[in-house]
Protein backbone atom coordinates (compact mmCIF):
# COMPACT_ATOMS: atom_id res chain seq x y z
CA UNK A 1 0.00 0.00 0.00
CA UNK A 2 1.62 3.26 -0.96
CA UNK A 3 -1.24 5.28 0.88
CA UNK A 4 -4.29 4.99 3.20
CA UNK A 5 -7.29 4.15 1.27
CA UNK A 6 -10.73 4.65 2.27
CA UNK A 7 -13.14 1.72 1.40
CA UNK A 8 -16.79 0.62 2.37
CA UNK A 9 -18.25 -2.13 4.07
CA UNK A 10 -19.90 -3.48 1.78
CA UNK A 11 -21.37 -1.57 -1.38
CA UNK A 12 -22.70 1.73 -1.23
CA UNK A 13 -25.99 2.14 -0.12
CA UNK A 14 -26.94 4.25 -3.23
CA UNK A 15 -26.00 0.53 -5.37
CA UNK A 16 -29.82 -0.70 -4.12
CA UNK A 17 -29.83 -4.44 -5.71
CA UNK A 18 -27.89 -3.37 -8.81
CA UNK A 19 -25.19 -5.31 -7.64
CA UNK A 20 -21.22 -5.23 -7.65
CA UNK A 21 -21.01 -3.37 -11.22
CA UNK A 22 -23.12 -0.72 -9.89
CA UNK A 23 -20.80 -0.37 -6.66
CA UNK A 24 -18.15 -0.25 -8.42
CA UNK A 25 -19.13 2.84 -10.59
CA UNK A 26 -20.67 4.69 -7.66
CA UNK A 27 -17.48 4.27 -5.67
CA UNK A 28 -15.50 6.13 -8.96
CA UNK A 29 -17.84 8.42 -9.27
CA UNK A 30 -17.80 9.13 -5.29
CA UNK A 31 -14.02 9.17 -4.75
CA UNK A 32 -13.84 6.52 -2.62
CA UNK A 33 -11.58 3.82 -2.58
CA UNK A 34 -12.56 0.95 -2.06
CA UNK A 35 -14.92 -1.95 -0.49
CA UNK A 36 -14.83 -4.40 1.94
CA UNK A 37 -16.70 -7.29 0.46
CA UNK A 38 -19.43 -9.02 3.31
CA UNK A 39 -19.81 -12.29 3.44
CA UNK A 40 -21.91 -12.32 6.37
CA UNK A 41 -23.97 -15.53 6.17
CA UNK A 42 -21.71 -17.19 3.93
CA UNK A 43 -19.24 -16.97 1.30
CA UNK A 44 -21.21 -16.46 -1.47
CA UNK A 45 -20.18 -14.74 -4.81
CA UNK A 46 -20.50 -16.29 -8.18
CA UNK A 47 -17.81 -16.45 -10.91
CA UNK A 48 -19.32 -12.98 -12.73
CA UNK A 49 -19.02 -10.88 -9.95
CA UNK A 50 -15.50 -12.37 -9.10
CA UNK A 51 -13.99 -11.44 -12.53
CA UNK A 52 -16.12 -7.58 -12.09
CA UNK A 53 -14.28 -7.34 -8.94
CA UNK A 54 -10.91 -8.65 -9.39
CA UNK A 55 -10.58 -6.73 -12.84
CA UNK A 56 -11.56 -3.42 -10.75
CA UNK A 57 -8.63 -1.53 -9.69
CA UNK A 58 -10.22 -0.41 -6.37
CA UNK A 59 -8.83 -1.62 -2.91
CA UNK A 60 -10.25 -4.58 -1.75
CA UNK A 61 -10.58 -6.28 1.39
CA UNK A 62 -13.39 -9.04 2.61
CA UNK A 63 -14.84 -9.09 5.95
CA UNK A 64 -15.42 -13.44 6.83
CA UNK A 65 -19.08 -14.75 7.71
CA UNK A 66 -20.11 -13.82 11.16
CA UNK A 67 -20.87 -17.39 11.85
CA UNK A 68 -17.51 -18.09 13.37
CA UNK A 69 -15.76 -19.39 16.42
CA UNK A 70 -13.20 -21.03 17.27
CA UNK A 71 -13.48 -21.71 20.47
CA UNK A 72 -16.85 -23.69 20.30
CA UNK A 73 -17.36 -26.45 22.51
CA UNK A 74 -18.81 -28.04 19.70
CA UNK A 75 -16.01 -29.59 17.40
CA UNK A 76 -17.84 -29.64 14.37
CA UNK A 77 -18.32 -25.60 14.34
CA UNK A 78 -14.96 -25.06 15.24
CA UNK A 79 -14.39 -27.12 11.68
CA UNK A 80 -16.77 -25.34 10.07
CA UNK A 81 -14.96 -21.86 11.11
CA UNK A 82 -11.57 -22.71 10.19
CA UNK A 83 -13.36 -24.26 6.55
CA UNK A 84 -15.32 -20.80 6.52
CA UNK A 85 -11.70 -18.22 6.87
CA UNK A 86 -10.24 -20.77 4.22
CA UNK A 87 -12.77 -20.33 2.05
CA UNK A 88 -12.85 -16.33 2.55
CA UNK A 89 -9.09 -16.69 1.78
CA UNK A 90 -9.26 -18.48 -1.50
CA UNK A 91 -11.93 -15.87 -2.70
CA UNK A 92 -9.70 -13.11 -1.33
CA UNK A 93 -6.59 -14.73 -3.39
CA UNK A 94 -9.04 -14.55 -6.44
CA UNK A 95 -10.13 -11.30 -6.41
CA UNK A 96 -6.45 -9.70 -5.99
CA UNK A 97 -7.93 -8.69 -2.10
CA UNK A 98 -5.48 -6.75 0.19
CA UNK A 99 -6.82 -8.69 3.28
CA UNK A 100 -9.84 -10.76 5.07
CA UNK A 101 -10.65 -9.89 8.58
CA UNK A 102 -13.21 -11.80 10.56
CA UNK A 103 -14.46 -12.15 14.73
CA UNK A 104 -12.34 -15.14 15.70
CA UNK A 105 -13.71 -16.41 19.30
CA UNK A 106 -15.84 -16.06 22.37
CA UNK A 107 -14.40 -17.24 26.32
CA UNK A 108 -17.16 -18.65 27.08
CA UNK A 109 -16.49 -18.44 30.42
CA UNK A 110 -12.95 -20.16 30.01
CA UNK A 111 -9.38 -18.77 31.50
CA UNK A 112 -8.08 -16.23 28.55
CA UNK A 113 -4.92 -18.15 27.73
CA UNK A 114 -7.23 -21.12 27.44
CA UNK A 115 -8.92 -19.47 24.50
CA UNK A 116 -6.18 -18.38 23.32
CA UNK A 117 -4.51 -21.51 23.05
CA UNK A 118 -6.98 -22.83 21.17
CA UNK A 119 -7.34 -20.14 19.14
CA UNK A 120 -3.87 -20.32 17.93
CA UNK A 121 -3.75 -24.13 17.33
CA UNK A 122 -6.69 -23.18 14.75
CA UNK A 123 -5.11 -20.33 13.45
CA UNK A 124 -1.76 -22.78 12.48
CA UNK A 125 -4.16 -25.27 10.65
CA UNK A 126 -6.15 -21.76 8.47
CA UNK A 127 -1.75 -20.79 8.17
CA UNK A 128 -0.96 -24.00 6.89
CA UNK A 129 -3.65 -25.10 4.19
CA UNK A 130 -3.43 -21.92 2.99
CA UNK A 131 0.54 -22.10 2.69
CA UNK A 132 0.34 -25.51 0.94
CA UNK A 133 -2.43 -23.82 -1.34
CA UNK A 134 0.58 -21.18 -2.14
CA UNK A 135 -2.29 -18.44 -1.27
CA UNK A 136 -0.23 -15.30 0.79
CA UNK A 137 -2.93 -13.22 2.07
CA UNK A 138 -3.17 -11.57 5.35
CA UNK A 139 -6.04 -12.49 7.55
CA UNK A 140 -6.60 -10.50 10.40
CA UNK A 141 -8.78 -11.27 13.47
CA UNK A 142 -10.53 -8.11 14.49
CA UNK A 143 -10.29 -6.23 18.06
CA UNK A 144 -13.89 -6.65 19.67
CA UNK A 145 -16.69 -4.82 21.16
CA UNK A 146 -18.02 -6.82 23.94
CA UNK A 147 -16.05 -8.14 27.30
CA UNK A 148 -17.12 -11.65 26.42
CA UNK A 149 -15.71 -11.77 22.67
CA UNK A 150 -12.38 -12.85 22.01
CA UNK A 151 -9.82 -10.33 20.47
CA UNK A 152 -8.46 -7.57 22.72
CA UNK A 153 -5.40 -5.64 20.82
CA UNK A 154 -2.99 -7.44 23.29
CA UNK A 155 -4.00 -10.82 22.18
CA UNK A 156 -4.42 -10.23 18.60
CA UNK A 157 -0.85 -8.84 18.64
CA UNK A 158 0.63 -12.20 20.31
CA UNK A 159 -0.75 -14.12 18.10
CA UNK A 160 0.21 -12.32 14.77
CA UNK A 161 3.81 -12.78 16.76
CA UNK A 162 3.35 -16.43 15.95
CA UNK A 163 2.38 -16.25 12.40
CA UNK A 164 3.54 -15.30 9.09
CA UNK A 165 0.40 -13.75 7.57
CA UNK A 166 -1.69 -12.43 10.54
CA UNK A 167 -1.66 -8.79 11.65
CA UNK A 168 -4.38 -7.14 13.70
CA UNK A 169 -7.88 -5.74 12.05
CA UNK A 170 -7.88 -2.58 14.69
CA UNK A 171 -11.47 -1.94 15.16
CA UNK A 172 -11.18 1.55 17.02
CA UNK A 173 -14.94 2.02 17.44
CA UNK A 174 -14.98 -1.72 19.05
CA UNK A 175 -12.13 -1.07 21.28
CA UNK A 176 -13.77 2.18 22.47
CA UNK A 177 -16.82 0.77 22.81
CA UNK A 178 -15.27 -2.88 24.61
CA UNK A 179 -13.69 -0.01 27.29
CA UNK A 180 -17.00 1.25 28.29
CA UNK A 181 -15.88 4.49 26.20
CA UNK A 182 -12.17 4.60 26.70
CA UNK A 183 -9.67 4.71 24.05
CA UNK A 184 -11.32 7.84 22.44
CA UNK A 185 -7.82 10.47 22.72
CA UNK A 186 -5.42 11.51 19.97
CA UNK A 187 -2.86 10.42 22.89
CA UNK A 188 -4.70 6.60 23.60
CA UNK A 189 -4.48 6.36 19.71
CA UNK A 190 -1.26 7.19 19.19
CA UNK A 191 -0.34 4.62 21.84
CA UNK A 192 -1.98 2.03 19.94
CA UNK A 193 -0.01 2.78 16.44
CA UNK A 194 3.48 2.79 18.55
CA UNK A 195 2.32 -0.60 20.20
CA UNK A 196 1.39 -2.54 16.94
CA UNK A 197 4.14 -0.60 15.45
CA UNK A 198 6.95 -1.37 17.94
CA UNK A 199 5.89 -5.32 18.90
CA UNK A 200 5.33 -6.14 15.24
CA UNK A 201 8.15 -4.35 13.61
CA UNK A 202 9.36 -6.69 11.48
CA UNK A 203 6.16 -6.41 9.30
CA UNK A 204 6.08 -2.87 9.28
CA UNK A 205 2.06 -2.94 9.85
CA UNK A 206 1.66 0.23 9.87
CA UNK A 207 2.10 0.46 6.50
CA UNK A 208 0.09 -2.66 5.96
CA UNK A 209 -2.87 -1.63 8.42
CA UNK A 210 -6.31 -3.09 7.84
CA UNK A 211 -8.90 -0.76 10.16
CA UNK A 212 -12.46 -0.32 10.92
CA UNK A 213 -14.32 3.02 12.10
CA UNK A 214 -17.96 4.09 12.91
CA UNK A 215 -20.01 5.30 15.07
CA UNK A 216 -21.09 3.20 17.81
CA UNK A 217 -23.84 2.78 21.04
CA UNK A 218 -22.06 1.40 24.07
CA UNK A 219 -22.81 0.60 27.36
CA UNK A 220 -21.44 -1.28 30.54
CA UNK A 221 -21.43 -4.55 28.63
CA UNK A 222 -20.09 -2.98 25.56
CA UNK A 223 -20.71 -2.73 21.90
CA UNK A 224 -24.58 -2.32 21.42
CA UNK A 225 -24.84 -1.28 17.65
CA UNK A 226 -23.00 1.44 14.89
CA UNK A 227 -23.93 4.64 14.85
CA UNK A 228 -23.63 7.33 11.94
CA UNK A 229 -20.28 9.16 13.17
CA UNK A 230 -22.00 12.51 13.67
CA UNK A 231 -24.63 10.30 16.34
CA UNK A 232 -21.75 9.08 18.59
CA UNK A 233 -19.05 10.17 20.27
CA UNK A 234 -16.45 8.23 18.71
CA UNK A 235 -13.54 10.76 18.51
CA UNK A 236 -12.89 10.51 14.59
CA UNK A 237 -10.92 13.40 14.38
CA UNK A 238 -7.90 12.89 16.88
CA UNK A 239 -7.84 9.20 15.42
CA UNK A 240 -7.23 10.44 11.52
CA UNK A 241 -4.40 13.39 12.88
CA UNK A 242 -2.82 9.81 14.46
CA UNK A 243 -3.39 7.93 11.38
CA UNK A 244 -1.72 11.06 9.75
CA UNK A 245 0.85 11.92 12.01
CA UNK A 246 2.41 8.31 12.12
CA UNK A 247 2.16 8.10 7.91
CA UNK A 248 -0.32 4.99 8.24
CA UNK A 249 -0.81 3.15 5.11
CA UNK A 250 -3.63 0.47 4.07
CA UNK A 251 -7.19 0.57 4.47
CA UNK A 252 -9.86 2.20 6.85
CA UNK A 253 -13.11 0.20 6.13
CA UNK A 254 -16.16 2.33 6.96
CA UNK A 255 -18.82 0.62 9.28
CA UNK A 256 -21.25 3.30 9.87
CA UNK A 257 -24.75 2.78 8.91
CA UNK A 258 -25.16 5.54 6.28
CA UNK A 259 -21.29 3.90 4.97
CA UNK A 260 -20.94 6.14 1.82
CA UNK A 261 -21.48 9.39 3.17
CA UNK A 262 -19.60 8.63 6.52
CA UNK A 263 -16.52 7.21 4.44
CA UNK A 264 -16.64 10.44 2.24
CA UNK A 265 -16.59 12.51 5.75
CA UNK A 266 -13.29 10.49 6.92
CA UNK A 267 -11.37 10.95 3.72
CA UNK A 268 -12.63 14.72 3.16
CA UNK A 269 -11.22 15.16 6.64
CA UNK A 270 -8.06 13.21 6.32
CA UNK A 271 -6.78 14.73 3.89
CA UNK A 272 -7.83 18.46 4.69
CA UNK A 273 -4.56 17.75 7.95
């Protein structure tokens, strides 16, 4: 990445059921850069809309089904989890995607290094089929919302210690929103791009970051919902001087509800510093 792009999640609303071609202009003609594609109940995208896509010069990412967990008591949906990134991955190899992000785990009640234990055994099976495949892609577990969820910045850091091609998806509404509203100062941010940036050095994420912003309802328990940006208090602002300030480089995926015309507010704003 040679700059930081600024994609949606998902197509724009404006695309209606016109589908990918139709995203694909509107995003041109909007001056955005990008899309993260959802596959939230499954991935699901036929051979047409693979070939519109990959032959699209637009940033890419792809955002894995939400039906995932890897720490399931139940070893058959831990399998189907670890099939599901896979599969995200080959369609991300396809399509000529920067990177796949997905929720990796809940505690369920268990002892943190527990889960992540078993999070990481997982992660080296999704590493390894994926190296015998000869597919190099990053996948990135995202930082989460709620207390109970799997994927606080410290543990998503350790494990992208252990592997090759896994860096952190830095959800900075979640994390704000996981804190009980925390995390929310040009300062906290700042910490968090000299924490990735110093314990992962050696694969100079930051410029290879893979974010996520919106607005977002929080409470004691954490994430509730997104929010257009102008509807929360998510501090926006301080967190693009810190994406500017530290010359980040990659992709900022818009999650707000009204997606097109909150991405267009982040860029606008970005680069105005």
């Amino acid at each position: 990445m040679d700059k930081l792009n600024f994609l949606t999640a998902g197509m724009p609303l404006a695309t209606g059921n016109k589908g990918y071609k139709k995203a694909l202009e509107i995003l041109n003609d909007i001056n955005l850069d990008g899309l993260e594609l959802e596959f939230v109940h499954g991935v699901r995208i036929n051979d047409v809309n693979k070939q519109l896509v990959s032959n699209s010069n637009l940033t890419k990412t792809i955002h894995a089904p939400f039906y995932i967990n890897l720490n399931s008591k139940e070893e058959e949906k831990v399998e189907a989890s670890v099939q599901r990134i896979i599969e995200t991955a080959r369609v991300a190899h396809e399509i000529g995607a920067f990177s796949i992000t997905y929720h990796a785990a809940f505690y369920l009640g268990m002892d943190k290094d527990v889960v992540f234990n078993q999070v990481k055994k997982q992660t080296k099976i999704i590493s390894d089929t994926l190296s015998n495949e000869g597919i190099k892609i990053w996948f990135r577990p995202e930082t989460t919302g709620k207390a109970t969820q799997w994927g606080d910045l410290e543990e998503i850091i350790n494990l992208s210690k252990e592997f090759e091609y896994v860096l952190p998806c830095v959800d900075f509404s979640h994390l704000h929103a996981r804190y009980n509203g925390i995390l929310n100062t040009y300062d906290e941010f700042a910490k968090i791009f000299e924490k990735i940036g110093t314990e992962l050095e050696e694969k100079n994420p930051l410029e290879n970051f893979h974010a996520h912003i919106a607005g977002i309802a929080y409470g004691e328990k954490g994430e509730k919902h997104h929010l257009n940006l102008e509807e929360s208090d998510f501090n926006y602002k301080d967190l693009l001087k810190a994406f500017k300030d530290f010359n980040v480089k990659g992709a900022i995926v818009c999650e707000s509800p009204n997606i097109e015309t909150d991405c267009g507010i982040l860029k606008e704003y970005y680069l105005s510093l």
